[in-house]
N, C-alpha and C. Protein backbone atom coordinates (compact mmCIF):
# COMPACT_ATOMS: atom_id res chain seq x y z
N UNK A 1 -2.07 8.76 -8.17
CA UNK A 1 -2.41 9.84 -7.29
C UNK A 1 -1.18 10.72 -7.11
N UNK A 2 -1.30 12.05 -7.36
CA UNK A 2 -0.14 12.75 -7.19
C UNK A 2 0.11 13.08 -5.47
N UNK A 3 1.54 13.38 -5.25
CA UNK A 3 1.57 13.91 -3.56
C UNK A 3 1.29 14.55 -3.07
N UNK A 4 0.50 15.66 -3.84
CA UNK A 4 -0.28 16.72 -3.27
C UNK A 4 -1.33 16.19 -2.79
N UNK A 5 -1.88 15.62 -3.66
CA UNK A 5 -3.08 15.11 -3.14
C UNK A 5 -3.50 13.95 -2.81
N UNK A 6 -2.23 13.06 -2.54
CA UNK A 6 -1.80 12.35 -1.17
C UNK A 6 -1.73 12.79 -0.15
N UNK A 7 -0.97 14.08 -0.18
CA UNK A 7 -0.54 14.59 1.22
C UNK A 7 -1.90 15.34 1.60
N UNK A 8 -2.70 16.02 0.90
CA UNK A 8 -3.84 16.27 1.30
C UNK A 8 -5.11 15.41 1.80
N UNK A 9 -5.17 14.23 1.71
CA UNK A 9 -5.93 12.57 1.48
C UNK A 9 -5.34 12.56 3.53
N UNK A 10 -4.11 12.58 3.51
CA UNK A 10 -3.31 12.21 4.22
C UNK A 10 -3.45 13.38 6.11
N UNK A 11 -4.22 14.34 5.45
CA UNK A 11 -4.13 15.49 6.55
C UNK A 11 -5.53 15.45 6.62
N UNK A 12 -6.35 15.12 5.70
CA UNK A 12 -7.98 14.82 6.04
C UNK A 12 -8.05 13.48 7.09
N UNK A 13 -6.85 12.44 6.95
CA UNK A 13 -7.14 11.18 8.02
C UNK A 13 -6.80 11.73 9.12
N UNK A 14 -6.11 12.23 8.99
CA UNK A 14 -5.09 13.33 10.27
C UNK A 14 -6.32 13.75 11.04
N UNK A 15 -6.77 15.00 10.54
CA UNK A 15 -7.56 15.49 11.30
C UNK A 15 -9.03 14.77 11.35
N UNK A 16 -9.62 13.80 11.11
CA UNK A 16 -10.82 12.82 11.40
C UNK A 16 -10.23 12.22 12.75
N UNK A 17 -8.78 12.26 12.91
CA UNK A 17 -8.69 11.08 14.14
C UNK A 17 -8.35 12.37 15.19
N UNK A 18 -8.50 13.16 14.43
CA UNK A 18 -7.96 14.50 15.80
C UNK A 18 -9.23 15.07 16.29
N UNK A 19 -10.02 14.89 15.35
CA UNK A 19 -11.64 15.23 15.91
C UNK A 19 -12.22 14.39 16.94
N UNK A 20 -11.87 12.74 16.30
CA UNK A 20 -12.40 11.66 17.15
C UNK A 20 -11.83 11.73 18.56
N UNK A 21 -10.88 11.72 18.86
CA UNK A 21 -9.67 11.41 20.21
C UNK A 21 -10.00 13.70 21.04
N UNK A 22 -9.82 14.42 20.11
CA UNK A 22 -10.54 15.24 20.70
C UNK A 22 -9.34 15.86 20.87
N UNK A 23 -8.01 15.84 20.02
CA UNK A 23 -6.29 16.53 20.18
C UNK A 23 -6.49 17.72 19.70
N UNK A 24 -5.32 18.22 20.08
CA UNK A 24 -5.01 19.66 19.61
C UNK A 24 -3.77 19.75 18.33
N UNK A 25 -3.79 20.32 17.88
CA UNK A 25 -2.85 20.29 16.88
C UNK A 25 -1.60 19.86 16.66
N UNK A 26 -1.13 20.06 18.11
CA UNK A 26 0.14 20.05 18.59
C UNK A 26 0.69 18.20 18.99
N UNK A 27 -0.71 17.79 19.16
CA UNK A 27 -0.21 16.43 19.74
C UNK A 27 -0.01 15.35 19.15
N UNK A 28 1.30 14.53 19.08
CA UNK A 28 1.35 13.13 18.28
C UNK A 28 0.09 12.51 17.69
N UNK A 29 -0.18 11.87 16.54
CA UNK A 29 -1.15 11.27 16.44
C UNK A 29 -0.84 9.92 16.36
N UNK A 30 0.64 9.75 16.10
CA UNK A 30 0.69 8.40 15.91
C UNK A 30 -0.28 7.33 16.90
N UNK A 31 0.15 7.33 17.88
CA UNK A 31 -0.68 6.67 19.27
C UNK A 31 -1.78 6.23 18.54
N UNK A 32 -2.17 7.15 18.31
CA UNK A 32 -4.22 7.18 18.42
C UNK A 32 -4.39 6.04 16.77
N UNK A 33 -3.56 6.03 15.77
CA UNK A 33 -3.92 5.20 14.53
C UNK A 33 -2.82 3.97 15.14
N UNK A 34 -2.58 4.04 16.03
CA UNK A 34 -1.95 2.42 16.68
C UNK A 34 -2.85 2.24 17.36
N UNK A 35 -3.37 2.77 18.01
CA UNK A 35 -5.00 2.31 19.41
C UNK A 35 -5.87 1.97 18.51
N UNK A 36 -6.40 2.53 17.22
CA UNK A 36 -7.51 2.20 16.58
C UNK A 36 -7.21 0.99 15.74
N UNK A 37 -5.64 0.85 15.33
CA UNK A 37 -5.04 -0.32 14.32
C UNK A 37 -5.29 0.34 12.88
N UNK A 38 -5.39 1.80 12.95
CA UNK A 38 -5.60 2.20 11.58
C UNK A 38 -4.19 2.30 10.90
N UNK A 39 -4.21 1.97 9.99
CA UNK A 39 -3.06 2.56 8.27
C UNK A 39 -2.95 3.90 8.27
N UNK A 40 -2.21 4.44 8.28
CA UNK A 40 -1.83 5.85 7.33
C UNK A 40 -2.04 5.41 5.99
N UNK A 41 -2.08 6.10 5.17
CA UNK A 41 -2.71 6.09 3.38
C UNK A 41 -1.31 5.50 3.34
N UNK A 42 -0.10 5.89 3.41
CA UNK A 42 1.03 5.49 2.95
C UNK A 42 1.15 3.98 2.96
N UNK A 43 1.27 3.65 4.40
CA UNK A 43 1.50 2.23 4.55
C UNK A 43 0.14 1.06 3.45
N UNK A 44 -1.47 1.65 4.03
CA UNK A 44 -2.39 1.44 3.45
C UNK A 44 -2.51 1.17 1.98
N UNK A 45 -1.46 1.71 1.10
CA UNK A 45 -1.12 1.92 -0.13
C UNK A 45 -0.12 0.51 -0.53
N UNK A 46 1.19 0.49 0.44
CA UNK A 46 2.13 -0.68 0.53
C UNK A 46 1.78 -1.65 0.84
N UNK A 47 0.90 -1.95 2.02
CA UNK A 47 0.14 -2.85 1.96
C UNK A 47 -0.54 -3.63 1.15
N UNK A 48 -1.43 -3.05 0.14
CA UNK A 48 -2.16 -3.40 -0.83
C UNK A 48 -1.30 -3.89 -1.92
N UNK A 49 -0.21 -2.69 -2.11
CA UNK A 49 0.64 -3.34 -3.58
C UNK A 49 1.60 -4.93 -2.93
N UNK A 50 1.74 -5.26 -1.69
CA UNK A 50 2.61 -6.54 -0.81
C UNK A 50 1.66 -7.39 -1.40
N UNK A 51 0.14 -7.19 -0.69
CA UNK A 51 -1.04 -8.17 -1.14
C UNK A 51 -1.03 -8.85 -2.19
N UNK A 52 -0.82 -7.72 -3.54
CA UNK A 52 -1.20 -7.85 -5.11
C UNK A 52 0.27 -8.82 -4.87
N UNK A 53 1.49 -8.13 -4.91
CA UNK A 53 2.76 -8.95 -5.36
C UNK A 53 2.72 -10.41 -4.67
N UNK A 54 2.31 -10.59 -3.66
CA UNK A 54 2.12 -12.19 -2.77
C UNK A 54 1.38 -13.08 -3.87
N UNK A 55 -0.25 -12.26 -4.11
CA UNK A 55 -1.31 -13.03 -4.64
C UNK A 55 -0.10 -13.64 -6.33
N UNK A 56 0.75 -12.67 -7.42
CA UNK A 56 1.24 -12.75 -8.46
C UNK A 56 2.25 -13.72 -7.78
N UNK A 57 3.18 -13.83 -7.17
CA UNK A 57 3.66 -14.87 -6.87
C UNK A 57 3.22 -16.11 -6.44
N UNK A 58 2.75 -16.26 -5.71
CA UNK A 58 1.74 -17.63 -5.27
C UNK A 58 0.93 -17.79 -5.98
N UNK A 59 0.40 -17.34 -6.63
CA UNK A 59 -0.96 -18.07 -7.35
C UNK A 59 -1.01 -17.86 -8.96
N UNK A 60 -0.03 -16.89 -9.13
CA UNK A 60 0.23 -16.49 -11.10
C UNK A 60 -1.46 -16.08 -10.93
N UNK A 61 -2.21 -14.50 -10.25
CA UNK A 61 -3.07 -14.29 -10.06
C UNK A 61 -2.98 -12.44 -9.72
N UNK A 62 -3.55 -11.76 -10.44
CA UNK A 62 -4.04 -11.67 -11.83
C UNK A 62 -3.40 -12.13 -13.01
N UNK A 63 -4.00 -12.93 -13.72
CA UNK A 63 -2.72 -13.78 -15.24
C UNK A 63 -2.13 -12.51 -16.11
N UNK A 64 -3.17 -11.30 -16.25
CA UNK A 64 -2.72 -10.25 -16.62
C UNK A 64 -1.56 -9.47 -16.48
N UNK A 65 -1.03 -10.03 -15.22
CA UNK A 65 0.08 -9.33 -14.46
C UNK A 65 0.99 -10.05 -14.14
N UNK A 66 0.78 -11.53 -14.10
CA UNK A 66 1.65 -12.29 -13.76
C UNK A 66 2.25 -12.97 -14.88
N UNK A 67 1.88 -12.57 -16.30
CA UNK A 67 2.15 -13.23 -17.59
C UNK A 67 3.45 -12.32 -17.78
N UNK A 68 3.50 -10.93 -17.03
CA UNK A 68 4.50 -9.94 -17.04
C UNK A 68 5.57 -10.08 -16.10
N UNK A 69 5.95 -11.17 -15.63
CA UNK A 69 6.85 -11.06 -14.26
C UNK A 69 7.60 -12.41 -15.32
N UNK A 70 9.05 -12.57 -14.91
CA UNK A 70 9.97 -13.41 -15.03
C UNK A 70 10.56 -13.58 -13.99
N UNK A 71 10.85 -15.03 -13.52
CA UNK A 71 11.04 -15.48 -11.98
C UNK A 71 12.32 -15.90 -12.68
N UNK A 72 13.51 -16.43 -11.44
CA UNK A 72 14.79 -16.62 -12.10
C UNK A 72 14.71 -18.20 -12.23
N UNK A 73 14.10 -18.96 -11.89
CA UNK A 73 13.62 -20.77 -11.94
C UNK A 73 13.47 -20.58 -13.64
N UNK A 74 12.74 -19.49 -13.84
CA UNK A 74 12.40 -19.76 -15.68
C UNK A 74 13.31 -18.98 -16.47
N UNK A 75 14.54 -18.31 -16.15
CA UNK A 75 15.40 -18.07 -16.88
C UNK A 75 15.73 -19.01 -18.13
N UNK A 76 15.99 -19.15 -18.89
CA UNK A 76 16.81 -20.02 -19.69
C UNK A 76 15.72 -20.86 -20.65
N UNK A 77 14.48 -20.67 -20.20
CA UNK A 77 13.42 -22.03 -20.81
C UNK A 77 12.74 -21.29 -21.94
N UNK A 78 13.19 -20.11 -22.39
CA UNK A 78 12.35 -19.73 -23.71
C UNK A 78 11.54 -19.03 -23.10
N UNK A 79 11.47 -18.62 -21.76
CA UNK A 79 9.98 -17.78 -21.26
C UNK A 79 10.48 -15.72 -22.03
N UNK A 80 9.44 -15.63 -22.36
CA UNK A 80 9.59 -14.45 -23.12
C UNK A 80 9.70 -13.17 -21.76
N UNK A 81 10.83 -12.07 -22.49
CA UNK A 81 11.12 -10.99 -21.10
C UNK A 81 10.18 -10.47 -20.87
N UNK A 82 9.88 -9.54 -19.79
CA UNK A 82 9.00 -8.80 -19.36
C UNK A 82 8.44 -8.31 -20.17
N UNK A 83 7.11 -8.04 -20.89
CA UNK A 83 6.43 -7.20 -21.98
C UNK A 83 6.20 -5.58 -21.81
């Protein structure tokens, strides 16, 4: 996704929670996506890639992705570098 249209993704959540809560342009929104427990796309984004990297560490899950990671325990054993 490019940042344009991140940052545009990003001003559509903006203003859905400025409609909901009933703000004016001018006013913080943070508050209001901490009251609801919502993500900004940004974090929402980091989040997801933490998820994926946890699941590839703990579980060698997706094998697709985790056949691509070299941990430093397997240094030295013939495990082939990153592809």
């Amino acid at each position: 996704m490019t940042v344009a249209l991140s940052e545009r993704l990003q001003r559509a959540q903006n203003y859905c929670l400025r409609f909901i809560f009933n703000l004016d342009r001018g006013e913080h929104i943070t508050p209001f996506f901490n009251q609801l427990g919502v993500l900004t796309l940004k974090r929402f984004r980091s989040y997801h890639i933490l998820m994926l990297l946890f699941k590839i560490i703990s579980f060698k899950s997706p094998e697709y992705l985790s056949i691509k990671f070299r941990f430093l325990g397997e240094v030295g054993r013939g495990v082939p570098e990153i592809a």
